[in-house]
Protein backbone atom coordinates (compact mmCIF):
# COMPACT_ATOMS: atom_id res chain seq x y z
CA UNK A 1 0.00 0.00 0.00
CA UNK A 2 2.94 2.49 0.68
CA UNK A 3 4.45 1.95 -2.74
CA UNK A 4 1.67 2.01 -4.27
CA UNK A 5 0.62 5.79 -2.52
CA UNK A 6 4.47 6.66 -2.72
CA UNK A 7 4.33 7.24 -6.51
CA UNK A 8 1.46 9.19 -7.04
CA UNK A 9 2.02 11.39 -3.99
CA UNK A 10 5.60 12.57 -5.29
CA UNK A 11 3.64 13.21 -8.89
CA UNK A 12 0.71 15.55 -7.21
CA UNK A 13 3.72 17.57 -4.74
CA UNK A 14 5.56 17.73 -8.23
CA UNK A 15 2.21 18.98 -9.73
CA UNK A 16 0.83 21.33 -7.14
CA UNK A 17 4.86 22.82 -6.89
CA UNK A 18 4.89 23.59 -10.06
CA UNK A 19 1.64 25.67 -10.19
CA UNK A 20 2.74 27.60 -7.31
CA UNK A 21 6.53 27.89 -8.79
CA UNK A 22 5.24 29.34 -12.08
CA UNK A 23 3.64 32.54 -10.07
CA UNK A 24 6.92 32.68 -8.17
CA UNK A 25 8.72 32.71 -11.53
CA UNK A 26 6.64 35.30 -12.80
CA UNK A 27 7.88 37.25 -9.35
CA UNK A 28 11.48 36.72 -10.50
CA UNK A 29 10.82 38.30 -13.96
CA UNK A 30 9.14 41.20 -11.77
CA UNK A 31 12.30 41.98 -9.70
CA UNK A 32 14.87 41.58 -12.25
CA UNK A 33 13.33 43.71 -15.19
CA UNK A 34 11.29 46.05 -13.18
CA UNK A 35 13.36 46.23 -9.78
CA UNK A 36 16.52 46.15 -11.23
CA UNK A 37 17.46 43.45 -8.73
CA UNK A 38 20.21 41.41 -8.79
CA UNK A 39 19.67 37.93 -10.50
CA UNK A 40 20.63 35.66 -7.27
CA UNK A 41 19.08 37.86 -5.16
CA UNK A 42 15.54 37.05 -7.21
CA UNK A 43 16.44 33.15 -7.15
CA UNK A 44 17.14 33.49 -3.55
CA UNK A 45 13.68 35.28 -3.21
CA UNK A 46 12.31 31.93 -4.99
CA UNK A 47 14.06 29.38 -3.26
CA UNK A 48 13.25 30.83 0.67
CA UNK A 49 9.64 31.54 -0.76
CA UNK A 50 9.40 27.51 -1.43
CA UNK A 51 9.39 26.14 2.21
CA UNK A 52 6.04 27.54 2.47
CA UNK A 53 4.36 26.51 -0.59
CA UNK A 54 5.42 22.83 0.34
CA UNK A 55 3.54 23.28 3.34
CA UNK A 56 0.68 23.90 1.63
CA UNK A 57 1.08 21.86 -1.04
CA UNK A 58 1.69 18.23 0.92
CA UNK A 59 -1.55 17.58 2.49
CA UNK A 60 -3.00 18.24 -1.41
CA UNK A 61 -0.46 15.74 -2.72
CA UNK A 62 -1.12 13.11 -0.53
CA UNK A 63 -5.45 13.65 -1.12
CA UNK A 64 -3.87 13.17 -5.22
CA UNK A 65 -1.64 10.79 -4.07
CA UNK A 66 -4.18 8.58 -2.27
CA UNK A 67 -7.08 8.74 -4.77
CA UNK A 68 -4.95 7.61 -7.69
CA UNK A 69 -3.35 4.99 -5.16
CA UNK A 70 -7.13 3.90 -4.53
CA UNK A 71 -8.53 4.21 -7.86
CA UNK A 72 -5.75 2.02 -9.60
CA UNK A 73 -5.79 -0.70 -7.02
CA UNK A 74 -9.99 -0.82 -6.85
CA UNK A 75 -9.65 -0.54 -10.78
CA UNK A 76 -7.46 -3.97 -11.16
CA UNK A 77 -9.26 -6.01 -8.30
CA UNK A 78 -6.53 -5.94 -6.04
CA UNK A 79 -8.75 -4.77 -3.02
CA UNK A 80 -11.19 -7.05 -3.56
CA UNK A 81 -8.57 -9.96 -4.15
CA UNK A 82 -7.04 -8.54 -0.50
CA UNK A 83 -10.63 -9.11 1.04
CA UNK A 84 -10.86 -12.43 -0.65
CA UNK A 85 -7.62 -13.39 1.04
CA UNK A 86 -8.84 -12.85 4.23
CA UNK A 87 -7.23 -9.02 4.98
CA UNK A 88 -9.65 -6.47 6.34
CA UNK A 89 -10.74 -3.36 4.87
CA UNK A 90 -9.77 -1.94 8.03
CA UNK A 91 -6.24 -3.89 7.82
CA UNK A 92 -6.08 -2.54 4.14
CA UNK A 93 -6.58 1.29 4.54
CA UNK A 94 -4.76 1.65 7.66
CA UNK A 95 -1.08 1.79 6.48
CA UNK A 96 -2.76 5.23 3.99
CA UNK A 97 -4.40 6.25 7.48
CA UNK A 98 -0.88 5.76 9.12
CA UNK A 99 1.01 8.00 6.65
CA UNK A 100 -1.80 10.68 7.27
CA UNK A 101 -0.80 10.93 10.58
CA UNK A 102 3.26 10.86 9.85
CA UNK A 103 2.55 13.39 7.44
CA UNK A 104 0.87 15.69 9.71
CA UNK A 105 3.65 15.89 12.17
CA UNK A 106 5.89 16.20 9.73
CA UNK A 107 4.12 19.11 7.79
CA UNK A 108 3.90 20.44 11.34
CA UNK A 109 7.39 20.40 12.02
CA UNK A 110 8.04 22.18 8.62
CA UNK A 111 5.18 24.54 10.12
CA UNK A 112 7.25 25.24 12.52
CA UNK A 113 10.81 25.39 12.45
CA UNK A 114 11.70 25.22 8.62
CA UNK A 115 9.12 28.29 7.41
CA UNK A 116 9.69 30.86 10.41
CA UNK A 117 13.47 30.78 9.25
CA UNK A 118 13.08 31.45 5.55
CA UNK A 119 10.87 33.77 5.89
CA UNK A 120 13.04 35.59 7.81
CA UNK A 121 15.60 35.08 4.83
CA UNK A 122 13.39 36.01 2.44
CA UNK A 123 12.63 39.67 4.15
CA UNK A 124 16.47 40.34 4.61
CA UNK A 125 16.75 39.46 1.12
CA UNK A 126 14.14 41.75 0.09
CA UNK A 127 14.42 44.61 2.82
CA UNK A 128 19.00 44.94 2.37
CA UNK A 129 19.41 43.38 -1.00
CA UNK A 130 16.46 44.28 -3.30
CA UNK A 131 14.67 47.38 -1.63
CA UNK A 132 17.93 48.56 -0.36
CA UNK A 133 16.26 48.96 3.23
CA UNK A 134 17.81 48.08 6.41
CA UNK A 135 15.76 45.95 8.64
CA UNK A 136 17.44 47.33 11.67
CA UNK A 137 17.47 51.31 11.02
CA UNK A 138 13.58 51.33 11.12
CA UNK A 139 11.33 54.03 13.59
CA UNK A 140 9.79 51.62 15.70
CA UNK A 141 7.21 52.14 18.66
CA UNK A 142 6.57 49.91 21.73
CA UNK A 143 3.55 50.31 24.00
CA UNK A 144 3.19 48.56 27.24
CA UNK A 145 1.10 48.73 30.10
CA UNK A 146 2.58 50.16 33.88
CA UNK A 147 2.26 48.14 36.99
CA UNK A 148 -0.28 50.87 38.49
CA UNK A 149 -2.25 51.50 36.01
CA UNK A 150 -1.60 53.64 32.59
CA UNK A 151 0.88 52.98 29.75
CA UNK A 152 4.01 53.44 28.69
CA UNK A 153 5.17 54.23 24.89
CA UNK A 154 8.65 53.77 23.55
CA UNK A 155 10.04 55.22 20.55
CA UNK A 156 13.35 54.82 18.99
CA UNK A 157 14.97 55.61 15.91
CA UNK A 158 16.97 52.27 15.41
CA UNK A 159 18.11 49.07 17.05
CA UNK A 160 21.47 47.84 16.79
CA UNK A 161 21.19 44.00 16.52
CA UNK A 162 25.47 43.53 17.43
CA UNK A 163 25.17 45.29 20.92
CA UNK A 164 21.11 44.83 21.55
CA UNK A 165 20.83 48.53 21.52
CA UNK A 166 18.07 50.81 20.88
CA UNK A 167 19.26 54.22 19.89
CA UNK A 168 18.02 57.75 20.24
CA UNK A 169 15.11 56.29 22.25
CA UNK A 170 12.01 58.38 24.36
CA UNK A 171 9.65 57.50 26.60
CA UNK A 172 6.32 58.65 27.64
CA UNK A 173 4.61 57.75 30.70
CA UNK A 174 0.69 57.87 30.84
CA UNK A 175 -1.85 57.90 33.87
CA UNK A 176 -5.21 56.16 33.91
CA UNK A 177 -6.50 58.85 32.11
CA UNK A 178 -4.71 58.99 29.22
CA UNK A 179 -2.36 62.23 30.72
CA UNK A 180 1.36 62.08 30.06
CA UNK A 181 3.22 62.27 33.25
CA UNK A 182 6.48 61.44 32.37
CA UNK A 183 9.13 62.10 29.43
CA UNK A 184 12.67 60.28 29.36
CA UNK A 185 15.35 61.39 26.21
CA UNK A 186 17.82 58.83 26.15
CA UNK A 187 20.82 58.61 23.85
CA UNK A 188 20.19 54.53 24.12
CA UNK A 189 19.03 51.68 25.54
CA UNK A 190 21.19 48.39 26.32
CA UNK A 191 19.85 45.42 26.97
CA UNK A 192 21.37 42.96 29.67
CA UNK A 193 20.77 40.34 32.05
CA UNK A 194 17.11 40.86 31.27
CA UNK A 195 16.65 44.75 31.54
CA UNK A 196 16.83 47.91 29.62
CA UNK A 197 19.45 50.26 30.75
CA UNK A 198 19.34 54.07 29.48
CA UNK A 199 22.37 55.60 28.55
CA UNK A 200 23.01 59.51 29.08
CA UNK A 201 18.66 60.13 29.81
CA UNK A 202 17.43 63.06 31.05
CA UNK A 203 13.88 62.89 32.68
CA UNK A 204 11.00 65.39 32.71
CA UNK A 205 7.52 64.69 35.07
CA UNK A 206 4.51 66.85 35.04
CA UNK A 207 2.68 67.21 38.15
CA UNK A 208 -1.16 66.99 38.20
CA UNK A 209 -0.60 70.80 39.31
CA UNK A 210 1.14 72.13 36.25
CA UNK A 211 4.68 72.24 37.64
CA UNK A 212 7.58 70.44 35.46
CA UNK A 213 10.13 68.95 37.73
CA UNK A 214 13.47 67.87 35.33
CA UNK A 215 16.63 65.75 35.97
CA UNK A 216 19.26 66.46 33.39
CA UNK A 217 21.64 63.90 32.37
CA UNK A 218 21.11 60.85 34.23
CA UNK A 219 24.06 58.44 34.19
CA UNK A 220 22.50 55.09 33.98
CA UNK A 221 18.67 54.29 34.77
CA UNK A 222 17.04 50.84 34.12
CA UNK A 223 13.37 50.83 32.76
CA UNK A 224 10.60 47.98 31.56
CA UNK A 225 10.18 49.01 27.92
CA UNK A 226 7.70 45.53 27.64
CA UNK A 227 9.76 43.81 24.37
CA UNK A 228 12.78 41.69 24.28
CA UNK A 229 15.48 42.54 21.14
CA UNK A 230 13.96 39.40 19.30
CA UNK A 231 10.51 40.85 19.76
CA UNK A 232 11.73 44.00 18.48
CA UNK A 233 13.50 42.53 15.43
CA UNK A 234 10.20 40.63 14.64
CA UNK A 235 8.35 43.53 14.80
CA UNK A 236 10.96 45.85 12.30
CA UNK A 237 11.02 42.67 9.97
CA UNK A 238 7.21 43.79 9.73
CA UNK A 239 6.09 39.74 9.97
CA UNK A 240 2.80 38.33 9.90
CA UNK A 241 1.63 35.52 12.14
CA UNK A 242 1.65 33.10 9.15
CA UNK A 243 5.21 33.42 9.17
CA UNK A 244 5.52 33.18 12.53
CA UNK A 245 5.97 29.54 14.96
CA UNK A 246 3.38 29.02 17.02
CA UNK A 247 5.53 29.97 20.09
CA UNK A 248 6.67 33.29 18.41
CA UNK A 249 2.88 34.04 17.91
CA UNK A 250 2.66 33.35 21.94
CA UNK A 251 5.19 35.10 22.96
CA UNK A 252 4.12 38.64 21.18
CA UNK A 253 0.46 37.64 22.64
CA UNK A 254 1.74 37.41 26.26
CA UNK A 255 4.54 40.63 25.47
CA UNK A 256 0.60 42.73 25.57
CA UNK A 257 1.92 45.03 22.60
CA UNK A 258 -1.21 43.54 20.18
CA UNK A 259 -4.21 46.44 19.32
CA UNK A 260 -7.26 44.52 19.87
CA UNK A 261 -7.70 43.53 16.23
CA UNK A 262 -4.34 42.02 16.16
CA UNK A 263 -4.81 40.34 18.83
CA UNK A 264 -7.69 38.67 17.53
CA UNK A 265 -5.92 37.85 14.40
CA UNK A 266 -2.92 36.44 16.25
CA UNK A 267 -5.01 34.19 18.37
CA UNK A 268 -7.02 32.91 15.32
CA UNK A 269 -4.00 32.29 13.36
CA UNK A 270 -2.13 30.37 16.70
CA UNK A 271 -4.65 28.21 17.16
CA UNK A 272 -4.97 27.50 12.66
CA UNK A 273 -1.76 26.52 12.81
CA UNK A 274 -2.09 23.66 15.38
CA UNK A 275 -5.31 22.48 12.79
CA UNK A 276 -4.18 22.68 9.29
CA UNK A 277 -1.24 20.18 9.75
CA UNK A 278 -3.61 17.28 9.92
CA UNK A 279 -5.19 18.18 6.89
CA UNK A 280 -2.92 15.71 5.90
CA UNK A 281 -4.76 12.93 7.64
CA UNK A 282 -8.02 13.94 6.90
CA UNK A 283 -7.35 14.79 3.22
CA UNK A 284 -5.93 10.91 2.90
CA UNK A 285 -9.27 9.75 5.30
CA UNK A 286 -11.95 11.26 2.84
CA UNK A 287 -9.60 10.30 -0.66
CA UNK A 288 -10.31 6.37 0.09
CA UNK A 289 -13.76 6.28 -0.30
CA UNK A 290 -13.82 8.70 -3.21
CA UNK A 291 -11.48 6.99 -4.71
CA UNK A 292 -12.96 3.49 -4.42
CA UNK A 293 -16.13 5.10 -6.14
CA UNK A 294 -14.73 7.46 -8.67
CA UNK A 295 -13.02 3.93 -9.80
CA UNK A 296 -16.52 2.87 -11.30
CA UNK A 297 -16.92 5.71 -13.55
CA UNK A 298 -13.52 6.23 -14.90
CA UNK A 299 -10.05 5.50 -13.25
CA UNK A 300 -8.05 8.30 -15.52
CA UNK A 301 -5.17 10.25 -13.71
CA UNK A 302 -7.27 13.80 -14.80
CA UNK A 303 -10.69 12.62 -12.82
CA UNK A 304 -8.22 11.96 -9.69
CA UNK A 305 -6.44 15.70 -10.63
CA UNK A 306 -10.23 17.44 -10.43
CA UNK A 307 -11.30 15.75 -7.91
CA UNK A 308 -8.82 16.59 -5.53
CA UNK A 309 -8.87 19.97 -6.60
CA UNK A 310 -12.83 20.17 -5.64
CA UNK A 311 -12.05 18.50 -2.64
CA UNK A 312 -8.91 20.69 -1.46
CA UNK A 313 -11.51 23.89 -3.03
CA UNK A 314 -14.49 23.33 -0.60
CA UNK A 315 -12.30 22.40 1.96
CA UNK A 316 -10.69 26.01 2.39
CA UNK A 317 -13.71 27.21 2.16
CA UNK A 318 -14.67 26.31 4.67
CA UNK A 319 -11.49 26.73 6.61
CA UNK A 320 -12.01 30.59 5.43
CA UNK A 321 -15.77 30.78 6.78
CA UNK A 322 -14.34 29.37 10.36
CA UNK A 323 -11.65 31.96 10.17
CA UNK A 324 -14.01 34.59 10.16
CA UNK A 325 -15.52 32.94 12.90
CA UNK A 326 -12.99 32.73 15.19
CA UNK A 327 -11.87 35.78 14.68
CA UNK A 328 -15.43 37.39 15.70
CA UNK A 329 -15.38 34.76 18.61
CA UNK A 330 -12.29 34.90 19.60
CA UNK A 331 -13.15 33.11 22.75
CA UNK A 332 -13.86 29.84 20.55
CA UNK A 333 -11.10 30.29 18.54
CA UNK A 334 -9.54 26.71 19.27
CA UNK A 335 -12.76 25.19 18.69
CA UNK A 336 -13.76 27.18 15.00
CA UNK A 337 -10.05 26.26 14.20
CA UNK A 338 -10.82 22.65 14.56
CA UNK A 339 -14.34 22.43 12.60
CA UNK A 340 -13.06 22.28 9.27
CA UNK A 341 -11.18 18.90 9.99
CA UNK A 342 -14.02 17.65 12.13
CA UNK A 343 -16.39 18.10 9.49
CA UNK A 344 -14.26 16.47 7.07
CA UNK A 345 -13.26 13.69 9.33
CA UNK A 346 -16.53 12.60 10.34
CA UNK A 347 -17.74 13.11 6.31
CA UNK A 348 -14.90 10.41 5.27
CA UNK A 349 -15.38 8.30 8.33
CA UNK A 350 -18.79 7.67 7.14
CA UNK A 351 -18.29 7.14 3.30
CA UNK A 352 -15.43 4.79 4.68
CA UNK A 353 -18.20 2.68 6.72
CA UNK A 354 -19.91 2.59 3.66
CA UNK A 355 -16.84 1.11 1.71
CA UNK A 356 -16.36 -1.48 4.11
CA UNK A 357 -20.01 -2.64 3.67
CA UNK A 358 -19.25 -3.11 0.10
């Protein structure tokens, strides 16, 4: 069974790749003739933008994969000679069911460690080499909430990645109601042994009665500015939780420097990432019984190709429409993440039922 699925699966990820490569190609084109970028600098932009498309692409694959798989084997009696000899239907479809589940780890691990890092490639690339833009000599503002109540904003001109430094950095402290209170200049900020140290600050307070009370040229003062230096560096790379690990998306959660709507899309897109993965599994649950049927009407390679497609369309569809959800009920986001794989699970576990009746 896995040499027969092994075949077809590395035909749909070639198939799927390619569709995805040719738009990327098209992007290379783009940069070189219209950018003026160099011409490794646009096949670097290609090959760091791949990691992600093959995280899309394998749980499509292996649907492919698994419906040609099917359909060929239905189509020359060997499932029915398997059941003849005394093998299950159960026995039969659970090494497919057993690569579903490898797959979505795996996919998951990609997810996870392999994407995060070429994205992060792929904006140097773009930011230093292509829009001549350094990632680290950015404005960049921090907001974070005080102990008693009120906020604190941080803004600084750039960040020094070598030495963890902000530079030219200022601080405003407000109350409750939304009053500044406090002022710091600082020629910069280090970071060390967990804290933020100002360099060379001076220091300005307003009183509630109108009175400014100033301390020139402070030394050395440690603050809470409310983001590490790899927050900070996430935030000047401008990324997007879909190119983000799961515990990256945590982290700036739990830092509190999310608006609300961010925070909502943050959440939604955390808890997505934990689902999609075993669309692998589910894809290769619901292919088996399509393929056993589609086998009746025609077993060509092209019915397999548009099926899957169909499938893999209404699929995200739905995955879309639960997106929305969540992200209106955030509360349930975990839950409305799940739903499309549910759905699709308990669909194929039922047509398989079916099968085995057959």
């Amino acid at each position: 069974m896995l040499t027969e699925l092994a075949g077809p699966f590395v035909f749909g990820l070639a198939a799927f790749m390619l569709i995805f490569a040719a738009t990327e190609i098209l992007n290379i084109g783009k940069l070189v003739s219209s950018e003026h970028a160099p011409l490794w600098a646009a096949l670097l932009v290609f090959a760091w933008s791949m990691p992600a498309y093959v995280v899309l692409v394998i749980p499509m694959a292996l649907l492919l994969g698994t419906l040609l798989a099917v359909q060929r084997l239905s189509g020359e009696s060997e499932i029915t000679a398997m059941k003849a000899a005394g093998i299950t239907f159960a026995r039969i479809v659970a090494p497919l069911l057993a690569v579903g589940i490898v797959m979505s780890f795996l996919t998951y691990f990609l997810q996870e460690r392999v994407v995060p890092y070429a994205s992060d490639q792929l904006t140097g690339i773009e930011d230093t080499v292509i829009n001549h833009i350094s990632a680290f000599s950015r404005d960049l503002t921090v907001s974070a909430p005080l102990p008693g109540g009120g906020r604190q904003v941080t803004i600084a001109t750039a960040y020094e990645p070598n030495s963890q430094a902000l530079l030219h950095v200022t601080l405003i402290q407000y109350d409750n109601h939304h009053q500044p209170r406090q002022i710091i200049f600082a020629d910069r900020a280090e970071f060390a042994a967990d804290k933020w140290t100002l360099q060379n600050s001076s220091v300005y307070r307003f009183d509630p009665d109108g009175t400014t009370i100033d301390e020139p040229r402070i030394a050395q003062q440690e603050v809470e500015i409310g983001e590490r230096p790899t927050e900070l560096m996430k935030r000047m790379s401008n990324d997007d939780p879909e190119n983000m690990s799961r515990a990256e998306i945590a982290e700036l959660v739990r830092s509190g420097q999310l608006t609300e709507t961010e925070q909502r899309k943050y959440v939604t897109t955390y808890q997505e990432k934990l689902a999609r993965p075993f669309a692998c599994f589910v894809f290769i649950l619901i292919a088996i019984p399509f393929g056993l049927r589609s086998i009746r009407t025609s077993g060509s390679t092209s019915l397999g190709f548009g099926l899957s497609l169909a499938i893999v369309f209404v699929y995200y569809v739905v995955m879309t429409i639960c997106s929305f959800a969540a992200d209106a009920l955030n509360a349930l986001a975990a839950l409305w993440a799940w739903v499309p794989n549910i759905l699709f699970t308990v669909i194929g576990l039922s047509r398989l039922r079916r099968a085995a009746l057959i």
